[in-house]
Protein backbone atom coordinates (compact mmCIF):
# COMPACT_ATOMS: atom_id res chain seq x y z
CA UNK A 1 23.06 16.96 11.13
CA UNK A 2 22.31 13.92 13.49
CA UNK A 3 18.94 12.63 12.89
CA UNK A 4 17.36 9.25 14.82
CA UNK A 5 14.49 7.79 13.46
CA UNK A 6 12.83 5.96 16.60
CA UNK A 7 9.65 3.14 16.62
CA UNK A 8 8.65 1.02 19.44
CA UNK A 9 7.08 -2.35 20.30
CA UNK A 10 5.24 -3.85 22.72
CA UNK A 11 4.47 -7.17 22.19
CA UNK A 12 5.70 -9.43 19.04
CA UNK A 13 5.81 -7.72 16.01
CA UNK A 14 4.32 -8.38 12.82
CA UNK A 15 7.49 -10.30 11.13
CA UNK A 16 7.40 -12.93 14.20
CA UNK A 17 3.91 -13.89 12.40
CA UNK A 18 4.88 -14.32 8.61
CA UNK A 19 7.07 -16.90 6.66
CA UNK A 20 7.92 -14.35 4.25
CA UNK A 21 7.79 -10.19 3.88
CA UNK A 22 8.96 -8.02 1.34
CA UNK A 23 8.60 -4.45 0.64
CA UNK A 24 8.19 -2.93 -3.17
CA UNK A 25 10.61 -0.87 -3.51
CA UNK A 26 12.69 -1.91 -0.65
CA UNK A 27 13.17 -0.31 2.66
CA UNK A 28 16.98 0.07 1.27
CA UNK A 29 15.91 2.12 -1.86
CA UNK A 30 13.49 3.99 0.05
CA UNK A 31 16.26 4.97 2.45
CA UNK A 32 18.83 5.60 -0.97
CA UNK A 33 16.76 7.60 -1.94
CA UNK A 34 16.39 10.02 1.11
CA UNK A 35 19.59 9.84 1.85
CA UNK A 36 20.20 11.20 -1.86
CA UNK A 37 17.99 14.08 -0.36
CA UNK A 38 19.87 14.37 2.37
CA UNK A 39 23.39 14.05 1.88
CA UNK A 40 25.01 15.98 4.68
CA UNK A 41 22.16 14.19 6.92
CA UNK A 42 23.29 11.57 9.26
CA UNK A 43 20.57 8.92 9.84
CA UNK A 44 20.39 5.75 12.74
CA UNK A 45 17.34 3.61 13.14
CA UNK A 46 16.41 2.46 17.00
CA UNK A 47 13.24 0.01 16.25
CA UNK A 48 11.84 -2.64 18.41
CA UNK A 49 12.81 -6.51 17.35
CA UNK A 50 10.65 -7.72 14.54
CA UNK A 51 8.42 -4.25 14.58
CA UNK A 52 10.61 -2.49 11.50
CA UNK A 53 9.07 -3.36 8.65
CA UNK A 54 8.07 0.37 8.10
CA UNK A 55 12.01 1.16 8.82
CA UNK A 56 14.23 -2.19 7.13
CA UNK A 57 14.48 -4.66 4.96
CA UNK A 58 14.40 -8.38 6.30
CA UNK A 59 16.08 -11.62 5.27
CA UNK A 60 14.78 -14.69 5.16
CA UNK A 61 15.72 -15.35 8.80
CA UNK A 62 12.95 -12.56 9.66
CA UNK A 63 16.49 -10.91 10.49
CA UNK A 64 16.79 -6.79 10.24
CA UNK A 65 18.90 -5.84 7.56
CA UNK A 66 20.33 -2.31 7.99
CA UNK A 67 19.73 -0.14 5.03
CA UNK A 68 22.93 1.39 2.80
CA UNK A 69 24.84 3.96 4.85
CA UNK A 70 22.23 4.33 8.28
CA UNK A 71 23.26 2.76 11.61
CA UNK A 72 20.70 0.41 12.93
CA UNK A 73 19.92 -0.53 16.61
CA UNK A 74 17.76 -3.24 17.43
CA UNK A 75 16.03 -3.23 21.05
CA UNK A 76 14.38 -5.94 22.30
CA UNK A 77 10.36 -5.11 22.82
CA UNK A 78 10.50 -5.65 26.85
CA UNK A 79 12.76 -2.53 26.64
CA UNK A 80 11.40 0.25 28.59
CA UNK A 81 11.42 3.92 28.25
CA UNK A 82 14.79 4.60 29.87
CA UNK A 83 16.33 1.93 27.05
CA UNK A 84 14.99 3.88 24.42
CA UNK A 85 16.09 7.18 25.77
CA UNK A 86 19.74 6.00 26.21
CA UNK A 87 20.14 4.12 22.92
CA UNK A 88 19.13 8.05 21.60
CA UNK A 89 20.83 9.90 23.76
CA UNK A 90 24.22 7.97 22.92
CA UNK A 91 23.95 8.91 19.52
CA UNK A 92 23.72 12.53 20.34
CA UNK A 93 21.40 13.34 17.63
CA UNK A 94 20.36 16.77 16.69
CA UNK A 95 16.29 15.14 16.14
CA UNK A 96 15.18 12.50 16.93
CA UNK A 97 11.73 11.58 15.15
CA UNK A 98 8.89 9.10 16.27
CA UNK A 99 7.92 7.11 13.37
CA UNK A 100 5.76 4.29 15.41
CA UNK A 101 3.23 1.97 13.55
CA UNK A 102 0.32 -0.31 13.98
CA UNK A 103 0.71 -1.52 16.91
CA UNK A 104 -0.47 -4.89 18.28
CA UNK A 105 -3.04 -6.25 20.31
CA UNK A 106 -3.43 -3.18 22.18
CA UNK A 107 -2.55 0.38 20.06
CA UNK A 108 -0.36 1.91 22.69
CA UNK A 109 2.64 2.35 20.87
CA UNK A 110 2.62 5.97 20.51
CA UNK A 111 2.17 6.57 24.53
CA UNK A 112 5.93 4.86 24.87
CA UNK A 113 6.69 7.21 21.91
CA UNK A 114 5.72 10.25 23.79
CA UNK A 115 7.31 9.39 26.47
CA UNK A 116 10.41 8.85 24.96
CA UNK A 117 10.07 12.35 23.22
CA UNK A 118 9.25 14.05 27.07
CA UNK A 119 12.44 12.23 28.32
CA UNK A 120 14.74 13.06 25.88
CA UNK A 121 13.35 17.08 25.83
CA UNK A 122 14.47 16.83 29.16
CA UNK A 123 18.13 16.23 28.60
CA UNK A 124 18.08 18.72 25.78
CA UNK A 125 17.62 16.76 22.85
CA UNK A 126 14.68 18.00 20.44
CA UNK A 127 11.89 15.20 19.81
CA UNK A 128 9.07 15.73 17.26
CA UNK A 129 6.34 12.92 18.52
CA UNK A 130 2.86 13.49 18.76
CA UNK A 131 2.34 14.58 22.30
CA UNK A 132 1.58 12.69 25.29
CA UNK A 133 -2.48 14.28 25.53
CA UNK A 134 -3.12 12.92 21.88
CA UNK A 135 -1.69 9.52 22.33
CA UNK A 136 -3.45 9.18 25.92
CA UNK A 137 -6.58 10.13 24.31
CA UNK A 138 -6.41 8.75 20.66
CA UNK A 139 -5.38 5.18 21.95
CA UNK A 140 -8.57 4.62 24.08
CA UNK A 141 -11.70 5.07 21.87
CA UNK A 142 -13.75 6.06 25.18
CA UNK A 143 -11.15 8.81 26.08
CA UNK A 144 -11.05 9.89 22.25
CA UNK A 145 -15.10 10.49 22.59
CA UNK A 146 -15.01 11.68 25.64
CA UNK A 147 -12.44 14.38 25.07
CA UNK A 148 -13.57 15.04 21.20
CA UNK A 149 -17.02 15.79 22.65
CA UNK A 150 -15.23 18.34 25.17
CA UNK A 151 -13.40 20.14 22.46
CA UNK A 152 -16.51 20.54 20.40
CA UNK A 153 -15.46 17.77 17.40
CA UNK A 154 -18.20 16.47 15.84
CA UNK A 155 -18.22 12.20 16.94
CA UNK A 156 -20.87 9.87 17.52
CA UNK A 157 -23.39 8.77 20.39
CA UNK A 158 -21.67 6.62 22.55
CA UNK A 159 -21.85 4.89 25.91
CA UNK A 160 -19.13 3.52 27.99
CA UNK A 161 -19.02 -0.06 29.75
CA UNK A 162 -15.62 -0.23 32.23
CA UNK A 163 -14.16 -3.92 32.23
CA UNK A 164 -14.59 -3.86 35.91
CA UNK A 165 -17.93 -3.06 35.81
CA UNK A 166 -19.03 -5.72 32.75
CA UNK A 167 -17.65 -8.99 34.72
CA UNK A 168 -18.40 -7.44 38.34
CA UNK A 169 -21.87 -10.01 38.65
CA UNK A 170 -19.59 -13.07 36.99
CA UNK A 171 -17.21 -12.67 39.36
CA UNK A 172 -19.11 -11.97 42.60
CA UNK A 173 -21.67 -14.30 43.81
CA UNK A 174 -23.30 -12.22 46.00
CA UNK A 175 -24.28 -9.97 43.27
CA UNK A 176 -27.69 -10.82 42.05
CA UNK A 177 -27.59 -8.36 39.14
CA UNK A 178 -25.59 -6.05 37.49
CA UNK A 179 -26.73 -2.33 38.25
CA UNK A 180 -24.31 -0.07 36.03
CA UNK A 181 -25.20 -2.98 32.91
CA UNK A 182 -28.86 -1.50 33.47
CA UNK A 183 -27.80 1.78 33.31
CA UNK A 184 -25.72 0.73 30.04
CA UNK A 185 -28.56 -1.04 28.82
CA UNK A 186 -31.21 1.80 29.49
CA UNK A 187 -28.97 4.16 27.41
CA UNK A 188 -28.17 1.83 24.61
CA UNK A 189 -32.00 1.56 24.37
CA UNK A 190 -31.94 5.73 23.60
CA UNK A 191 -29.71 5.20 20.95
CA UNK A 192 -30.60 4.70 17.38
CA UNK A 193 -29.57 1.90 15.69
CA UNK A 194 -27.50 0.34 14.32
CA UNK A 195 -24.80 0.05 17.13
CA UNK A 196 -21.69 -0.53 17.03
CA UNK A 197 -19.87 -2.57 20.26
CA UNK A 198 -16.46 -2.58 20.55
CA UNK A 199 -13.55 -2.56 22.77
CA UNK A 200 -12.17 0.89 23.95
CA UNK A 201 -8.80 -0.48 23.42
CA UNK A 202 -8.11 -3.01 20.48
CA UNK A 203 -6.13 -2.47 18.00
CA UNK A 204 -7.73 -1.85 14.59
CA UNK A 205 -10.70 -3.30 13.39
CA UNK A 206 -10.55 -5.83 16.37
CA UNK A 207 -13.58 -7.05 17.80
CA UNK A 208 -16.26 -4.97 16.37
CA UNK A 209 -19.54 -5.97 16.36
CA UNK A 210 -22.89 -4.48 14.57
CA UNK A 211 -26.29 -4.50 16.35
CA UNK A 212 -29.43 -3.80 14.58
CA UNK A 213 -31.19 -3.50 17.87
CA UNK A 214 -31.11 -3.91 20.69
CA UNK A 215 -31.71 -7.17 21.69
CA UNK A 216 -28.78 -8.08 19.73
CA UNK A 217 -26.79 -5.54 21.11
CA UNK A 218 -27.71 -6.60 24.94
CA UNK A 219 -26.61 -9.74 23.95
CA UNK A 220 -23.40 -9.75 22.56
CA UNK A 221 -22.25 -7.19 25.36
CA UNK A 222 -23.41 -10.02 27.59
CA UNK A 223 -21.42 -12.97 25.59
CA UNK A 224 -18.41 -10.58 25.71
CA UNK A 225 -15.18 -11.13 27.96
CA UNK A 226 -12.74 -8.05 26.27
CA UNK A 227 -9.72 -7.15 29.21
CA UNK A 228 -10.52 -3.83 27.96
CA UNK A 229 -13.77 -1.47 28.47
CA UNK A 230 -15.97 -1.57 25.87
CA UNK A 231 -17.91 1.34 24.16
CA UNK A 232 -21.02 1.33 22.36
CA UNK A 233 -21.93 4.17 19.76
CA UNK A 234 -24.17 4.63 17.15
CA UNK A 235 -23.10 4.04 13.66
CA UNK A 236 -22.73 7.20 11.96
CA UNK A 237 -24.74 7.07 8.10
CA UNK A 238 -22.99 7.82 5.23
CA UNK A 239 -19.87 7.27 3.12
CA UNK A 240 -16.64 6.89 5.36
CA UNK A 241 -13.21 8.40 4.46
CA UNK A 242 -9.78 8.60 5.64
CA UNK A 243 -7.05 11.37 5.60
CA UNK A 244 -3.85 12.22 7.23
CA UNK A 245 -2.12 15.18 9.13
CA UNK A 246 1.75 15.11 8.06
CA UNK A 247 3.70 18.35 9.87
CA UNK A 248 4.22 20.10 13.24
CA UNK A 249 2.51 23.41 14.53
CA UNK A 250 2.34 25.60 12.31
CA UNK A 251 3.36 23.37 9.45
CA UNK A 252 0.97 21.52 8.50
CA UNK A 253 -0.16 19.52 5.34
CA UNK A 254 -4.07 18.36 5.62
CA UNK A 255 -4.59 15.75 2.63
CA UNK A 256 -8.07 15.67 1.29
CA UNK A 257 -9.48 12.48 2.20
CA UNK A 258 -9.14 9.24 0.35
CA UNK A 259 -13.11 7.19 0.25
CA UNK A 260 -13.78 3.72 1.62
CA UNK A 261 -15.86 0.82 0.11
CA UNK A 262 -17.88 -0.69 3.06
CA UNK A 263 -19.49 -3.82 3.17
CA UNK A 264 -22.78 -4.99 3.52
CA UNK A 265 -22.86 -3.93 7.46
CA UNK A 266 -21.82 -0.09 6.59
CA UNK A 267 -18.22 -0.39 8.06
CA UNK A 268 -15.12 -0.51 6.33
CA UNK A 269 -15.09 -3.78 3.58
CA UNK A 270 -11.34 -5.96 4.78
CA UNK A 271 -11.20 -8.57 2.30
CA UNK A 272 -10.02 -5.74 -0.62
CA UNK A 273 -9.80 -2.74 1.54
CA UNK A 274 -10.11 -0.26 -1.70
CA UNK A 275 -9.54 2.98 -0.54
CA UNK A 276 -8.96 6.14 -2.78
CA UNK A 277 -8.55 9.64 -3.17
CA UNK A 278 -7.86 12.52 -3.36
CA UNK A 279 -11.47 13.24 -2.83
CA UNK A 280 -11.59 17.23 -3.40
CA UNK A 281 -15.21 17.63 -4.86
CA UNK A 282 -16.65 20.72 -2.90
CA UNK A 283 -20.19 18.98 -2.28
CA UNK A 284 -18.03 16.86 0.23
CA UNK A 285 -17.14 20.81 2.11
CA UNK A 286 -13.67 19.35 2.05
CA UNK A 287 -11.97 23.30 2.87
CA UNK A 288 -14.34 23.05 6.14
CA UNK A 289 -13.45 19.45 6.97
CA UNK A 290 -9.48 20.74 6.15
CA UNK A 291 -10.09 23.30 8.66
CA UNK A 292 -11.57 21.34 11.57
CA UNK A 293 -8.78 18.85 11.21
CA UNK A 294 -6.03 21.95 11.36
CA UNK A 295 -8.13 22.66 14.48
CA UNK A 296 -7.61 18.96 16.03
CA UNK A 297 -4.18 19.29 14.85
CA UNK A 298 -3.17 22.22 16.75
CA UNK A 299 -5.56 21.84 20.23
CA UNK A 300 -4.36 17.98 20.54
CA UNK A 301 -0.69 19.18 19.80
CA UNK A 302 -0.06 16.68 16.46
CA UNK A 303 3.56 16.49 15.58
CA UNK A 304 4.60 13.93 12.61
CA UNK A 305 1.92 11.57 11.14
CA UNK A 306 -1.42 11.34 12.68
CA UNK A 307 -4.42 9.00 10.21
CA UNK A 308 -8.38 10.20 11.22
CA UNK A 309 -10.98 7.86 10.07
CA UNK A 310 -14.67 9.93 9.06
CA UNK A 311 -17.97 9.92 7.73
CA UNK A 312 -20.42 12.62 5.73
CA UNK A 313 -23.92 12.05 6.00
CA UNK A 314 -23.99 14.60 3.21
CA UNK A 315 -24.32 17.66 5.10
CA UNK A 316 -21.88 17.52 7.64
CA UNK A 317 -18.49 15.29 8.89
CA UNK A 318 -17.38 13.30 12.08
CA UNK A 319 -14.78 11.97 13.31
CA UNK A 320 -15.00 7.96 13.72
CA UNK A 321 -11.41 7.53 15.71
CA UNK A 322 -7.60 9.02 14.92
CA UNK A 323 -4.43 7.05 14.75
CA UNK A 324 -1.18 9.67 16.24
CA UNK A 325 1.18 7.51 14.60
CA UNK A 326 1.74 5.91 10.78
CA UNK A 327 -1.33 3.90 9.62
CA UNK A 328 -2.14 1.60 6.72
CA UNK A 329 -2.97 5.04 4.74
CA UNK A 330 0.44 6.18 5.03
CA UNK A 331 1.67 4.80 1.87
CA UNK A 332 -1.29 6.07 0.25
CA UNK A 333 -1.52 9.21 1.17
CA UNK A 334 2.26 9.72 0.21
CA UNK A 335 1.68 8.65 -2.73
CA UNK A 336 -0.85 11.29 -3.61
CA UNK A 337 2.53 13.33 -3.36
CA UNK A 338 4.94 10.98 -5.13
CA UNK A 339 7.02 10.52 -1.92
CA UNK A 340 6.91 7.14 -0.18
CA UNK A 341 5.61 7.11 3.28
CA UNK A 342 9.27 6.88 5.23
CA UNK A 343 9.64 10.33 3.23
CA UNK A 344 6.75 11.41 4.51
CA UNK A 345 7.38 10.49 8.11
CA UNK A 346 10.96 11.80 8.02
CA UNK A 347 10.53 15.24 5.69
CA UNK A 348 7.00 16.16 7.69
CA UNK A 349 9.74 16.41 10.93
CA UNK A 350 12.20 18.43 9.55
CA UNK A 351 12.73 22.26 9.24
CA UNK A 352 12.31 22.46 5.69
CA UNK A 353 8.87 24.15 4.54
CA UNK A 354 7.41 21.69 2.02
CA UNK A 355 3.75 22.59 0.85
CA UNK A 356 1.88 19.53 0.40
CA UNK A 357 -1.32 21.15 1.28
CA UNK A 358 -2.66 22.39 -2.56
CA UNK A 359 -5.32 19.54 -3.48
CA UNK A 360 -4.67 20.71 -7.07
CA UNK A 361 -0.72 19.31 -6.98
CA UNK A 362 -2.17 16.17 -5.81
CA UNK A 363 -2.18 12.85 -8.32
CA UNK A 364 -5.09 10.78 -7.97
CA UNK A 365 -4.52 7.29 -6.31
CA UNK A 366 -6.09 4.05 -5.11
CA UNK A 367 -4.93 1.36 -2.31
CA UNK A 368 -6.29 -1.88 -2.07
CA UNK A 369 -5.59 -5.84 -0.84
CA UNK A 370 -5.03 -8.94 -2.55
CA UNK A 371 -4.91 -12.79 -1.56
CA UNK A 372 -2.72 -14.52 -4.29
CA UNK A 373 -2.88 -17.97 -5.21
CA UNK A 374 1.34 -17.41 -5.37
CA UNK A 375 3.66 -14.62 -4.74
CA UNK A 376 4.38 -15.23 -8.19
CA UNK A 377 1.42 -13.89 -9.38
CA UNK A 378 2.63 -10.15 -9.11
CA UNK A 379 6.42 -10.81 -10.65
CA UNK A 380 6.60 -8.10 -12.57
CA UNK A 381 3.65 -5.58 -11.55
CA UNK A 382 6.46 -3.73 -9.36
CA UNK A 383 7.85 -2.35 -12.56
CA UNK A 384 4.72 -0.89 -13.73
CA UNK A 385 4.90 2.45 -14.29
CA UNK A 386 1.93 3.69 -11.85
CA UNK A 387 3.36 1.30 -9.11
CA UNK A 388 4.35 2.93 -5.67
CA UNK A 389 4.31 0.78 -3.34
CA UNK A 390 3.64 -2.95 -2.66
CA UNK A 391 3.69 -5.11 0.83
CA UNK A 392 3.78 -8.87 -0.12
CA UNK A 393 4.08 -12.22 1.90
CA UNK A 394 2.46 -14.92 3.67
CA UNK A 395 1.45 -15.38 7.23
CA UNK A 396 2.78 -18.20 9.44
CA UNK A 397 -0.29 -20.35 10.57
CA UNK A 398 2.06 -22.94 11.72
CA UNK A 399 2.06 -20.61 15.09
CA UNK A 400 -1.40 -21.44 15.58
CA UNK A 401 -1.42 -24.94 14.63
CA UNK A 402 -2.66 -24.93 10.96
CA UNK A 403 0.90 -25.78 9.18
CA UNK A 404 -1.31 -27.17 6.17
CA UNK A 405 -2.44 -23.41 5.63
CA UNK A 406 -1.10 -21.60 3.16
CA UNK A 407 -2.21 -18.16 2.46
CA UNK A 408 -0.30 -15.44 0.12
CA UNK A 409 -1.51 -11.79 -0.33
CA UNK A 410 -0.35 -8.09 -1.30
CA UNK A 411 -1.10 -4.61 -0.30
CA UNK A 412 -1.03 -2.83 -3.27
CA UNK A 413 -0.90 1.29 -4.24
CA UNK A 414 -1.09 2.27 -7.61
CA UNK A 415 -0.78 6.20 -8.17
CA UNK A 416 0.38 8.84 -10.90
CA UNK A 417 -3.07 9.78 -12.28
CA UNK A 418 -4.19 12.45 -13.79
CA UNK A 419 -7.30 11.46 -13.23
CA UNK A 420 -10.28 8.17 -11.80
CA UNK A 421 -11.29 7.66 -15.55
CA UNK A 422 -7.16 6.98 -16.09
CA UNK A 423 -6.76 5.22 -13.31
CA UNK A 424 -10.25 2.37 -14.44
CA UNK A 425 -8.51 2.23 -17.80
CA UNK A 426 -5.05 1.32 -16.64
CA UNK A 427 -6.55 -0.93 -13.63
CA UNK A 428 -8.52 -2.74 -16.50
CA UNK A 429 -4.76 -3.17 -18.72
CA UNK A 430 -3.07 -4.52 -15.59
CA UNK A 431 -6.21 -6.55 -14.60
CA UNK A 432 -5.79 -8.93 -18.12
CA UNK A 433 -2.15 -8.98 -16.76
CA UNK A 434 -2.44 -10.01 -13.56
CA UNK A 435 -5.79 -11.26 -13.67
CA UNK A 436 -5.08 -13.18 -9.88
CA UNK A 437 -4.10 -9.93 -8.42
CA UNK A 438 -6.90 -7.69 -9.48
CA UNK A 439 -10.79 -8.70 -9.51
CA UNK A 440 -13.55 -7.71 -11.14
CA UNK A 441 -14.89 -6.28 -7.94
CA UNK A 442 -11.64 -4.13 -7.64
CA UNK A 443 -12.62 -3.30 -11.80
CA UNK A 444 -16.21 -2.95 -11.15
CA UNK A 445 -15.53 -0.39 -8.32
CA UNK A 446 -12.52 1.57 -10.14
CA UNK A 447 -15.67 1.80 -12.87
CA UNK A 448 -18.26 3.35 -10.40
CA UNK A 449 -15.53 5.83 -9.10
CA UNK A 450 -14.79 6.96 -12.46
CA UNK A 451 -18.42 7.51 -13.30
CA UNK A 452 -18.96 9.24 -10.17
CA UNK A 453 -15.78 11.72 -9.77
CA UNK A 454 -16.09 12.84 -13.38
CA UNK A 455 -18.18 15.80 -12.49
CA UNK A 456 -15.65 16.74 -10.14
CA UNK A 457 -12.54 15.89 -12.34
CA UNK A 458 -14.35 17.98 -15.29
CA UNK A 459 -14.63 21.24 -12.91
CA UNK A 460 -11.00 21.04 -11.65
């Protein structure tokens, strides 16, 4: 069997930015190892120039390695649709699966995805992609509210501000004042606050801004000059998880969502980015949230990975924005199921029936960033024995004129545990052994989730 493993770019990818990358274990074992799985499998790679990291090694000329025994084609990112179609079709593959990631300034890689799958449907090839409605929607945070609303999802207050609309009085003289702004403004005043401003289509994190009323709010959206429309919702109270949908229709595995630490604004903390789970204490109604996500699943026709961002307010969930593609959680979440996250992209695809979806079968987990005062700092923490998986380099700030900066730092999942109390005591071991990799605050927190998800651990 013929399978291509596709990802696309549209901009400069994420290795163009970094003196140095390396993936723990390798993109080559991770490949060995599914290839091991796999044997009468044939596997080729068609990635986007400098946007594989998910897919290949690199060497130290930020050069795409191929992995052991899978053919690798390299596109260059101003390659359209019809490039992509005919690099797959050539192959004459039996499956070809999207396996897209973060994207970059704007998070529209999964729309070229879907497009790819349509095309190559047409000329009778099978594709497994999420499909063209869910990336449309999902990669536009108005369109995601808008059409979450429709479908009866539970999402927050929000308003919408087109671009066109926002500089209409800046760039018109004759305009002595900005009519749809007042209507903004008028409804922004309904709202309960805090806000939250942000642009409808930035990638990640990007350009968010809290507003503890509205003056503040008013302002900013004033100050603002985003290309893209920007939406303003009410922050949603409470704790804020993460989960993913692996599968197709009708084959689905719904993880039980891994918990956030937030800063001091109530949105997601980005200096450690701690996030971990399985979260499956019933007081959270995680069997109803499972449901509604099997519901979103099916109606916005998920196929592959898909990452949903959340909040309980302690009675009841919503959905904060979803990510059709593979997401920062990935490696997480697979390692909940002692698979790495290439597994899971590749084995959700397939025809084989593989039931992730028992929260009992699940090891606990936790995910979280470092900045390193030297890459040397976590020489030999990749042979610890709850280590799955570890992203490690430094960014080039020579390309925007800081050569003088030098910054190192480390994603880092540790997994394997039986349960949060094991997981505080080994974090506390590895802390006095790599004391620059793991803070106290990282300690401190692994401490408060043991206290809290004892009750839970006790009754499972």
């Amino acid at each position: 069997m013929k399978v291509v493993v596709y990802s696309t770019g549209s901009s400069y990818g994420m290795i163009r930015n970094v003196k140095s990358f390396t993936a723990v274990p390798t993109m080559n074992e991770q490949w060995k190892r599914i290839r091991s799985h796999y044997a009468d499998y044939e596997f080729t790679i068609v990635t986007t120039k400098g946007y594989g990291s998910h897919l290949v090694d690199y060497d130290n000329n930020k050069q795409e390695i191929a992995p052991e025994g899978v053919k690798l084609i390299i596109l260059d990112p101003s390659s359209d649709t019809d490039a992509y179609v005919e690099a797959i079709r050539k192959q004459a593959p039996s499956i070809a699966i999207a396996t897209s990631y973060f994207g970059g300034a704007v998070d529209w890689e999964t729309l070229k995805d879907a497009l790819i799958a349509e095309e190559l449907r047409q000329v009778g090839i099978r594709a497994v992609s999420n499909s063209l409605f869910a990336a449309e929607t999902f990669f536009d945070k108005w369109n995601t509210h808008r059409v979450l609303t429709e479908k009866g999802f539970p999402v927050a207050k929000a308003t919408h501000i087109p671009a066109v609309y926002q500089k209409l009085s800046k760039e018109n003289p004759a305009l002595f004042s900005n009519v749809y702004l007042d209507l903004a403004f008028h409804r922004i005043r309904q709202m309960q606050f805090p806000v939250i401003v942000k642009s409808a289509g930035a990638s990640g994190s990007s350009g968010i801004f809290v507003a503890s009323d509205f003056e503040k709010a008013k302002e900013n959206i004033l100050s603002r000059d985003d290309s893209a429309d920007l939406i303003v919702e009410e922050m949603l109270k409470g704790e804020q998880f993460g989960t993913e949908i692996h599968g197709t229709k009708g084959n689905y595995t719904i993880l039980p969502p891994f918990k956030f630490n937030l800063n001091d604004e109530g949105i997601i903390e980005t200096r450690e980015k701690i996030k971990y789970g399985p979260i499956t204490d019933e007081r959270y109604r995680i069997e109803e949230l499972r449901s509604m996500l099997r519901r979103l699943a099916e109606e916005m026709g998920i196929e592959g990975c898909a990452q949903v961002d959340l909040a309980f307010d302690g009675n009841k969930w919503s959905i904060i924005e979803v990510n059709p593609r593979l997401s920062g959680m990935t490696s997480a979440s697979a390692a909940l199921e002692s698979r790495y996250a290439l597994e899971v992209c590749i084995e959700s695809c397939l025809d084989k029936k593989i039931n992730y979806d028992v929260p009992e079968i699940l090891e606990k987990c936790i995910s979280f960033g470092a900045r390193l005062q030297s890459l040397d700092d976590v020489k030999g923490l990749e042979k610890e024995k709850h280590m799955k998986y570890m992203e490690k380099g430094s960014p080039d700030f020579s390309l925007y004129g800081r050569p003088d900066l030098v910054v190192y730092g480390a994603n880092i999942t540790l997994g394997g545990f039986a349960s949060f109390s094991d997981m505080a005591d080994e974090l506390k071991r590895l802390a006095g052994l790599y004391p620059n990799v793991i803070s106290e605050r990282i300690i401190a927190y692994a401490e408060k989730i043991a206290e809290e998800e004892s009750g839970s651990e006790k009754e499972e």
